[in-house]
C-alpha atoms as a PDB file:
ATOM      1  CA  UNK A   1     117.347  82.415  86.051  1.00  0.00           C
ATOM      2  CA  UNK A   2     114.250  80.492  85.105  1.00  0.00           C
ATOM      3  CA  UNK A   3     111.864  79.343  81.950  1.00  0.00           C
ATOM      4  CA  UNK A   4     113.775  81.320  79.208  1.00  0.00           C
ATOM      5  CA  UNK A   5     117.564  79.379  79.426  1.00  0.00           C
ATOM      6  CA  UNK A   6     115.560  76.345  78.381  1.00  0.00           C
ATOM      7  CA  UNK A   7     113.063  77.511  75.449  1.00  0.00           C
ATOM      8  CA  UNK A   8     111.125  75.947  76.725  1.00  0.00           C
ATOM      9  CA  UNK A   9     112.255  72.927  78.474  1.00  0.00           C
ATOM     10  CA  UNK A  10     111.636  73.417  82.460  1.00  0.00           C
ATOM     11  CA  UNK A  11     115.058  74.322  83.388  1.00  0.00           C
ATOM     12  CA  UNK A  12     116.596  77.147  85.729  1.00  0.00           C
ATOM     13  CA  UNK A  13     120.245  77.628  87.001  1.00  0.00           C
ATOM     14  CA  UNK A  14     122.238  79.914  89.408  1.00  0.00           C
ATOM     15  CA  UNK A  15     125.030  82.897  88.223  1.00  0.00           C
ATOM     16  CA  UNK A  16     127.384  83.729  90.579  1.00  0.00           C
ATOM     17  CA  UNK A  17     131.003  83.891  91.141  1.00  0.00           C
ATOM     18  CA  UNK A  18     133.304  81.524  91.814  1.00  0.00           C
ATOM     19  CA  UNK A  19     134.463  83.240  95.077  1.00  0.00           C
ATOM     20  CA  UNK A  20     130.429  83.048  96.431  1.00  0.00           C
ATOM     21  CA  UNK A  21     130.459  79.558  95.562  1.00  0.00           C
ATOM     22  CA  UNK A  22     133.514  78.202  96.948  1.00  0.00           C
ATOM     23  CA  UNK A  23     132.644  80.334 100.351  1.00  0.00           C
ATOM     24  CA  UNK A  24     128.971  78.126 100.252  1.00  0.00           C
ATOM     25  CA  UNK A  25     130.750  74.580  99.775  1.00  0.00           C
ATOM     26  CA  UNK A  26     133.562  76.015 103.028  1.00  0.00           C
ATOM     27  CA  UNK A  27     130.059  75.897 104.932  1.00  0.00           C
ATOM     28  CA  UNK A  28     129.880  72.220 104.871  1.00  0.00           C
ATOM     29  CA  UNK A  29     126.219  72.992 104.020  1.00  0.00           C
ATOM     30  CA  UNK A  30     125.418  69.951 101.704  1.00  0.00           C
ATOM     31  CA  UNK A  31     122.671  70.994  98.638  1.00  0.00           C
ATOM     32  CA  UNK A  32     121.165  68.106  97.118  1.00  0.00           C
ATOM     33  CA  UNK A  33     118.350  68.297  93.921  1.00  0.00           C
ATOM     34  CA  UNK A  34     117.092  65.483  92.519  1.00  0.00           C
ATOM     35  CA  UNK A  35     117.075  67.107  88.811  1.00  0.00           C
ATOM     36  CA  UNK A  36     120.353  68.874  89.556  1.00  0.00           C
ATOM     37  CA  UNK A  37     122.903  68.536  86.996  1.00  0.00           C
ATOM     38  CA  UNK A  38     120.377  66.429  84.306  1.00  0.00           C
ATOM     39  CA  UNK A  39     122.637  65.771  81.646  1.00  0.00           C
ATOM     40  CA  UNK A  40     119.445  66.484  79.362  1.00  0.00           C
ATOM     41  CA  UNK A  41     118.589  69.372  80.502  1.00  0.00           C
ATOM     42  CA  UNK A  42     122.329  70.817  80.587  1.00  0.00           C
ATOM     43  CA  UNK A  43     122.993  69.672  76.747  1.00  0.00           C
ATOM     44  CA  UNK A  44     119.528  71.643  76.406  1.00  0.00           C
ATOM     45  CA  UNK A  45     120.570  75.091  78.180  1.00  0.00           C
ATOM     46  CA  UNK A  46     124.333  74.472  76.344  1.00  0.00           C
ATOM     47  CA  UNK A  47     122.386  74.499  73.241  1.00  0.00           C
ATOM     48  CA  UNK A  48     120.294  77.561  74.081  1.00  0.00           C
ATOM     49  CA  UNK A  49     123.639  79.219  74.717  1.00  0.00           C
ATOM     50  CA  UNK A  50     124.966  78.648  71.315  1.00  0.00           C
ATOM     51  CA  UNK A  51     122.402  79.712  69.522  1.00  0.00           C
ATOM     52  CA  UNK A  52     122.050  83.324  71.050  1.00  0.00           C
ATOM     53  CA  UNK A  53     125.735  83.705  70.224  1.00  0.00           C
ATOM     54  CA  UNK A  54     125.561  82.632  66.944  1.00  0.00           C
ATOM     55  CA  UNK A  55     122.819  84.490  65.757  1.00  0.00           C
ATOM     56  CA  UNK A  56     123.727  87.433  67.883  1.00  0.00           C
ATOM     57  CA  UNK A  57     120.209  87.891  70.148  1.00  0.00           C
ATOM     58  CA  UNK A  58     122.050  89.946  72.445  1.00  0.00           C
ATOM     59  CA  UNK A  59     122.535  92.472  70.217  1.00  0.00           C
ATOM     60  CA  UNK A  60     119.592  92.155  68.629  1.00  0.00           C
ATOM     61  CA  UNK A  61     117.442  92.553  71.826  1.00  0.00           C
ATOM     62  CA  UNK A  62     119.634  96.029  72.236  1.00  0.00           C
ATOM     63  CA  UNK A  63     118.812  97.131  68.394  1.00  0.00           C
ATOM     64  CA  UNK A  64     115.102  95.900  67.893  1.00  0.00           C
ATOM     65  CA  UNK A  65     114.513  96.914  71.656  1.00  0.00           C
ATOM     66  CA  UNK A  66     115.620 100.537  70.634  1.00  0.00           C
ATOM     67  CA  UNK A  67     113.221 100.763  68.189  1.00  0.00           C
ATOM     68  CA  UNK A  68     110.145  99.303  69.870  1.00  0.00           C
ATOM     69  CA  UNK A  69     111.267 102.475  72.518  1.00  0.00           C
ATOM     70  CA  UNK A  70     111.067 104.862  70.075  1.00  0.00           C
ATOM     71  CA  UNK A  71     108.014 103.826  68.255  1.00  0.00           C
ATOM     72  CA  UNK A  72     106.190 103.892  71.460  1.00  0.00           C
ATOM     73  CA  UNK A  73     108.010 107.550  72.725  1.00  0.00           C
ATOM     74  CA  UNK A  74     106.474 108.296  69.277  1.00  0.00           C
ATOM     75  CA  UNK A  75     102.641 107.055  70.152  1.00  0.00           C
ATOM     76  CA  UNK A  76     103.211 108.895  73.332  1.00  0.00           C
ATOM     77  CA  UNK A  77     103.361 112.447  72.135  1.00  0.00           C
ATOM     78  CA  UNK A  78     100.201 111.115  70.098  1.00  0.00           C
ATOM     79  CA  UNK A  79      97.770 109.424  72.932  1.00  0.00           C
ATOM     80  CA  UNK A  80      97.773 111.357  75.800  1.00  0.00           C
ATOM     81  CA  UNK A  81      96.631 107.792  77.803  1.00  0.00           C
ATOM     82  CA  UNK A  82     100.563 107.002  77.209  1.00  0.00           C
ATOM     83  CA  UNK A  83     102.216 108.423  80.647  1.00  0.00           C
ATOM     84  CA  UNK A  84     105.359 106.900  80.690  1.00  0.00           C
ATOM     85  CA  UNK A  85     107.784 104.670  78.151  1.00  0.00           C
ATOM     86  CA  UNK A  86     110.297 102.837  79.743  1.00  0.00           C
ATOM     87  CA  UNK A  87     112.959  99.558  79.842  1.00  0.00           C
ATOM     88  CA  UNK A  88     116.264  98.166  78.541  1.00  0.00           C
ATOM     89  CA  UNK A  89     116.825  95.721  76.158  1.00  0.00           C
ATOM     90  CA  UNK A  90     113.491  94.019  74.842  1.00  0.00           C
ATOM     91  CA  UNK A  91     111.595  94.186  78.307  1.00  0.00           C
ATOM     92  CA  UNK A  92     109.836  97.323  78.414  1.00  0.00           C
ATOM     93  CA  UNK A  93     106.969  98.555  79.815  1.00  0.00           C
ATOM     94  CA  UNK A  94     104.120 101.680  78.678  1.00  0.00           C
ATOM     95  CA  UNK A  95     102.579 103.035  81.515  1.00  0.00           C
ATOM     96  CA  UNK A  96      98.668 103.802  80.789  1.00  0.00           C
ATOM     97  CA  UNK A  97      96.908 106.948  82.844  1.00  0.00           C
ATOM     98  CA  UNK A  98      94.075 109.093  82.640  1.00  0.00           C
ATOM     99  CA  UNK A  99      96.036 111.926  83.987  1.00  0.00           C
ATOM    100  CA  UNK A 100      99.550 112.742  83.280  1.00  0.00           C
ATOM    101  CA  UNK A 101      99.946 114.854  86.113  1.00  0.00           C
ATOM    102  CA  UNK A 102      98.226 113.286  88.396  1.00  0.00           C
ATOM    103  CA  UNK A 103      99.319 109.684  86.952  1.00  0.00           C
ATOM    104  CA  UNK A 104      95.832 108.085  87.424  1.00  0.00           C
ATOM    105  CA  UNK A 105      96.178 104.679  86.403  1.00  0.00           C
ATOM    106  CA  UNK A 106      94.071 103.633  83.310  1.00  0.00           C
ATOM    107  CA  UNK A 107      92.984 100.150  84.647  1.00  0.00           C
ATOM    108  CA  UNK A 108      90.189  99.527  82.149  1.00  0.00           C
ATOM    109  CA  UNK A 109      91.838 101.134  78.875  1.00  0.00           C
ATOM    110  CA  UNK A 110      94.868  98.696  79.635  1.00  0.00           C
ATOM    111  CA  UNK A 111      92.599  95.636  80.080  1.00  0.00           C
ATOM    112  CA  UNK A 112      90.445  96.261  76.989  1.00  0.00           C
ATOM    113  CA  UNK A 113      94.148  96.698  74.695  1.00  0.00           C
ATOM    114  CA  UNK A 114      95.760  93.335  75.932  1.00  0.00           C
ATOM    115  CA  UNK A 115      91.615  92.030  75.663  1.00  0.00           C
ATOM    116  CA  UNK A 116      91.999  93.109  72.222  1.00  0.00           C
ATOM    117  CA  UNK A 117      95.551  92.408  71.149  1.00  0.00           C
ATOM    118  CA  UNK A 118      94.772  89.248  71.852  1.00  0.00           C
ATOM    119  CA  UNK A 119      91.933  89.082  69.215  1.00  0.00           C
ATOM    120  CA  UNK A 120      94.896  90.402  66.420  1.00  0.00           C
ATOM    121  CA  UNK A 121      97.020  87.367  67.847  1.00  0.00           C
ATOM    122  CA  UNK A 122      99.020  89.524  69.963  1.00  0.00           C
ATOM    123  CA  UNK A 123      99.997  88.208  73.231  1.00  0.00           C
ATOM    124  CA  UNK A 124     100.345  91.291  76.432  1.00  0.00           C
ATOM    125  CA  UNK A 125     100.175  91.163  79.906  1.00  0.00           C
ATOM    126  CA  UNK A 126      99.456  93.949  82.427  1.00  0.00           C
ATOM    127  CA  UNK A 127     101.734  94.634  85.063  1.00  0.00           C
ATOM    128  CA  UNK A 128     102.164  97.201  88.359  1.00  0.00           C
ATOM    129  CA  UNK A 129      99.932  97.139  91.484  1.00  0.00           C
ATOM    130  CA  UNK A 130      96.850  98.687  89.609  1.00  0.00           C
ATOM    131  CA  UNK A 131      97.629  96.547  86.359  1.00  0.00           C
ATOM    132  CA  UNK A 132      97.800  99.605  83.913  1.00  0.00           C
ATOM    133  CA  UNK A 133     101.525  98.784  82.745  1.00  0.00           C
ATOM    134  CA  UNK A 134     101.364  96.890  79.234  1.00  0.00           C
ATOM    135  CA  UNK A 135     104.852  94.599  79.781  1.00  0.00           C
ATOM    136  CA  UNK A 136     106.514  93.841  76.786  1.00  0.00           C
ATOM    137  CA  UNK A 137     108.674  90.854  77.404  1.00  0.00           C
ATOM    138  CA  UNK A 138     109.395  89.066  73.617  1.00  0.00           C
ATOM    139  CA  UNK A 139     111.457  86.446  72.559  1.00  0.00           C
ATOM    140  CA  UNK A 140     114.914  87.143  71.436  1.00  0.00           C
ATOM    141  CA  UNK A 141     114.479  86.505  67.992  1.00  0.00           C
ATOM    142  CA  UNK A 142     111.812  89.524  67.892  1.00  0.00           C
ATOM    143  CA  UNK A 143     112.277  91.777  65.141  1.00  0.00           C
ATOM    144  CA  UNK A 144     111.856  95.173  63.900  1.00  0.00           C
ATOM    145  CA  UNK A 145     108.809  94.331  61.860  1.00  0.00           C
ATOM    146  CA  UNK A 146     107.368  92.553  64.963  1.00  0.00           C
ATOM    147  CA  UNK A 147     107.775  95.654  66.865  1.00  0.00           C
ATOM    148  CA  UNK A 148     105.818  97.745  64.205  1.00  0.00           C
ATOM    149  CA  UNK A 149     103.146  95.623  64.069  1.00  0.00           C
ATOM    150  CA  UNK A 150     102.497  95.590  67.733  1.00  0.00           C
ATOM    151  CA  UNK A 151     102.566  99.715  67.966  1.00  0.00           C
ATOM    152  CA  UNK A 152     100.744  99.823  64.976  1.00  0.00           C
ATOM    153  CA  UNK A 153      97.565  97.870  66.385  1.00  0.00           C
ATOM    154  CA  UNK A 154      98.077  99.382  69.648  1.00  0.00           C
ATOM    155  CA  UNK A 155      97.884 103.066  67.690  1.00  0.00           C
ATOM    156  CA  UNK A 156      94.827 101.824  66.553  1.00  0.00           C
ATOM    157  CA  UNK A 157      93.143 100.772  69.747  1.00  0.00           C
ATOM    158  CA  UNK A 158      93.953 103.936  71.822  1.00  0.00           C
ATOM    159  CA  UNK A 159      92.862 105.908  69.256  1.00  0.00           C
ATOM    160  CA  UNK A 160      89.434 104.214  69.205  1.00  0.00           C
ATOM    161  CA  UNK A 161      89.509 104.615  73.431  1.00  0.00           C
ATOM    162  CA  UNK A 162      90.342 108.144  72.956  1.00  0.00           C
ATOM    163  CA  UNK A 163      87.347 108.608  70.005  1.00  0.00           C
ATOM    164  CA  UNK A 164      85.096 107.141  72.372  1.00  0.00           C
ATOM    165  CA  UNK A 165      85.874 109.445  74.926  1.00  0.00           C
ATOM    166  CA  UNK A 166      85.776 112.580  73.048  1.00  0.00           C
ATOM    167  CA  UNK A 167      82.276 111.441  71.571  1.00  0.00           C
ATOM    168  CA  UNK A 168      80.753 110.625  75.377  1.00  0.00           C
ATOM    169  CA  UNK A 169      82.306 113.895  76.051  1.00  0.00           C
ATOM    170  CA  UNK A 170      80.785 115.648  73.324  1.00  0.00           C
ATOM    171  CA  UNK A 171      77.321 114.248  74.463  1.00  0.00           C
ATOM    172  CA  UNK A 172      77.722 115.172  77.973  1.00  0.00           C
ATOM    173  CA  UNK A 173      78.529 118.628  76.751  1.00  0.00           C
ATOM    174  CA  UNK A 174      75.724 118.576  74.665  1.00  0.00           C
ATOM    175  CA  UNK A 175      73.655 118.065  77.325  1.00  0.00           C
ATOM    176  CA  UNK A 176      74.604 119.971  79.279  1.00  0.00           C
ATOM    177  CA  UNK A 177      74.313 123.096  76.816  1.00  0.00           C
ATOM    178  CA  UNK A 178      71.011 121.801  76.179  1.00  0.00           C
ATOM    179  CA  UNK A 179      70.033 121.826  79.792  1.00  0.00           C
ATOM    180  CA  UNK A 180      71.261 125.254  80.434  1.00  0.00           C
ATOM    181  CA  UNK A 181      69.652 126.411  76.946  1.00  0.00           C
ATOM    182  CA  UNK A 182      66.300 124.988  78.419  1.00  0.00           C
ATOM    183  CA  UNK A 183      66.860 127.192  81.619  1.00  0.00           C
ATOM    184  CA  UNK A 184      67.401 130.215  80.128  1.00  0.00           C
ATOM    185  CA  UNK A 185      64.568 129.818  77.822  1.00  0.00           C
ATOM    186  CA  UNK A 186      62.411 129.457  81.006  1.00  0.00           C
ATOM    187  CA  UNK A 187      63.939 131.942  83.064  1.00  0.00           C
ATOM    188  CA  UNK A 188      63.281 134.627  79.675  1.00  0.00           C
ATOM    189  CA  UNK A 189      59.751 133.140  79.127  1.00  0.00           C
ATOM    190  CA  UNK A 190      59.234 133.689  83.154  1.00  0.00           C
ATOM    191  CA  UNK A 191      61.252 137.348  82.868  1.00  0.00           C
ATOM    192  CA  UNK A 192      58.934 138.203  79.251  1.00  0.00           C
ATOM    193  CA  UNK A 193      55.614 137.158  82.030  1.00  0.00           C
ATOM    194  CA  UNK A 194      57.323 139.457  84.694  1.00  0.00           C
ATOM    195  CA  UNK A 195      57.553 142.367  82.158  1.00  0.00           C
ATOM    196  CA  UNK A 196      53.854 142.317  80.560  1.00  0.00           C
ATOM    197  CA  UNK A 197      52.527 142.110  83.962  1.00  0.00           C
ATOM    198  CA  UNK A 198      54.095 145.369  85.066  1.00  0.00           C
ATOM    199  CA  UNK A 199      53.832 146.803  82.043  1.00  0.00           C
ATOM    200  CA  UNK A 200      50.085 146.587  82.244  1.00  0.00           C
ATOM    201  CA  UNK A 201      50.261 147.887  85.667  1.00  0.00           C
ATOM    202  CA  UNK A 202      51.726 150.604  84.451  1.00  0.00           C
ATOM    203  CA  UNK A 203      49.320 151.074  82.282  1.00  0.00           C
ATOM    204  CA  UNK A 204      46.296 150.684  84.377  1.00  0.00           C
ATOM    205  CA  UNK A 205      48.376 153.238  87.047  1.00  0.00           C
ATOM    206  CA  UNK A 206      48.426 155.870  84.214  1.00  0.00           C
ATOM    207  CA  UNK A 207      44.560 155.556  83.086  1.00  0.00           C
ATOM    208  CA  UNK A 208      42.607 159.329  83.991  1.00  0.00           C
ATOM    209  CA  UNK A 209      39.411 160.349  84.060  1.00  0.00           C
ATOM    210  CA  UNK A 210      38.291 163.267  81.093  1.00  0.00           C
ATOM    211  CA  UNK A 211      36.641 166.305  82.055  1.00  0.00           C
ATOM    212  CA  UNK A 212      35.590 164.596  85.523  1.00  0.00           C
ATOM    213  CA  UNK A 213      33.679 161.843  83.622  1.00  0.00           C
ATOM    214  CA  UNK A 214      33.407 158.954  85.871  1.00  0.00           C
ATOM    215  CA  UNK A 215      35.799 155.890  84.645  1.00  0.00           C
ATOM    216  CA  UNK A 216      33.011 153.602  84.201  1.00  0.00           C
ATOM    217  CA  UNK A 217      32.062 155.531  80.835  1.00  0.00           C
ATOM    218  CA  UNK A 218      33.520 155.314  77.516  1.00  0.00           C
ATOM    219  CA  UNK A 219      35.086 158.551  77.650  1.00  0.00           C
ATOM    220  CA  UNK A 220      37.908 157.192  80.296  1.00  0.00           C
ATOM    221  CA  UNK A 221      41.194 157.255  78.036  1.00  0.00           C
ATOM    222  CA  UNK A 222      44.557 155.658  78.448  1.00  0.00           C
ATOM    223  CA  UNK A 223      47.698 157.101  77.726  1.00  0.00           C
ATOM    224  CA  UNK A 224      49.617 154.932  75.111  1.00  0.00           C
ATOM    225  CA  UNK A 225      52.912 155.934  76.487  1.00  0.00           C
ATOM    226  CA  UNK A 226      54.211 155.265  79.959  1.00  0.00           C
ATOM    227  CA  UNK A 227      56.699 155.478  82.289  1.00  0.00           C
ATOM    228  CA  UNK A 228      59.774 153.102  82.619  1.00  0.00           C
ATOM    229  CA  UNK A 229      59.910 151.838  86.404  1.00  0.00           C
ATOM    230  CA  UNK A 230      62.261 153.429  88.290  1.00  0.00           C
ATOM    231  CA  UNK A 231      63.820 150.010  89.172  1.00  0.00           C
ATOM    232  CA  UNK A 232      65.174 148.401  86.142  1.00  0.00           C
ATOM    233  CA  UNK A 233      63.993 144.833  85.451  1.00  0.00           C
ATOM    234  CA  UNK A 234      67.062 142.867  85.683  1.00  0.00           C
ATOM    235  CA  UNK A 235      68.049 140.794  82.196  1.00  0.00           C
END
């Protein structure tokens, strides 16, 4: 174990059992560490010790880190960017994806909510090999009110991502309807063209002659009525 069993103070020390290290002394193998055994340091990690069984941090990295899981299990059925919610204790980790089923990883959206936790003096790192995991790793003196406050602001910025979406959505759709509105509009203005044009010729194919009268005279009539092509125009 490393930076946390000195709160600070550079410290780290091995767990085993005494079985393990009694069979690594039988080796003759001699371990030597300059820093090894600092009486400092050791009154320092003693001290650490004490005070996480006095105030009971164990147990209240097991209660508080409940309840951050829950509150974020909650945001999850909420923000569909939420893919996963896992952990134990206080370290736990919210896995952020474009697509559920296809677990895309949401790179960016992660980046821009640590970016912008940081801004509300929130302090998140990103984790996993495309960085889309927010890590939740506290200090064992977290509470229950810290907890809300972090979900709370992170409610808030997913819900802005997702806004943001939907609106560029929206616009694309928009667009798009507007493009396809345009078409139409040309392909009935270009149909409307298609119709008058036949419909003349129509016209001019039903024109007679009266009584013989060459058509050059006045007396060359029209019918107003005429008849509907025999292939329909298609609408």
């Amino acid at each position: 174990m490393g930076k946390p069993i000195g709160n600070g103070h550079p410290m780290s020390c091995v767990v085993t059992t005494r079985e393990i290290a009694e069979a690594f002394g039988a080796t003759g193998m001699e371990y030597f560490n300059t820093f090894g055994g600092n009486p400092v340091s050791c009154a320092i990690g003693l001290a650490v010790l004490d005070v996480i069984e006095k105030e009971g941090l164990q147990e209240n990295a097991i209660k508080v880190g409940n309840y951050l899981v829950k509150l974020l299990n909650e945001q999850k059925t909420k923000h569909l960017l939420i893919g996963d919610v896992r952990g134990a204790g206080l370290f736990v980790g919210v896995d952020l994806v474009k697509d559920r089923k296809r677990r895309t990883p949401a790179t960016a959206e992660a980046q821009h909510v640590i970016y912008k936790l940081k801004e509300k003096h929130i302090l998140l790192s990103a984790d996993g090999p495309y960085r889309n995991i927010l890590k939740f790793k506290p200090p064992m003196c977290f509470t229950m009110e810290n907890a809300k406050r972090v979900v709370d602001a992170i409610d808030e910025l997913l819900t802005e991502i997702e806004n943001a979406a939907g609106n560029l959505a929206n616009t694309q759709l928009c667009k798009k309807k507007e493009q396809l509105t345009d078409g139409q509009n040309k392909r009935v203005h270009k149909q409307n063209n298609n119709e008058k044009s036949e419909e003349e010729s129509n016209r001019e194919g039903h024109c007679h002659l009266t009584n013989g009268v060459p058509s050059d005279q006045k007396t060359v009539t029209c019918r107003d009525s005429y008849v509907v092509p025999a292939k329909r125009i298609r609408t």
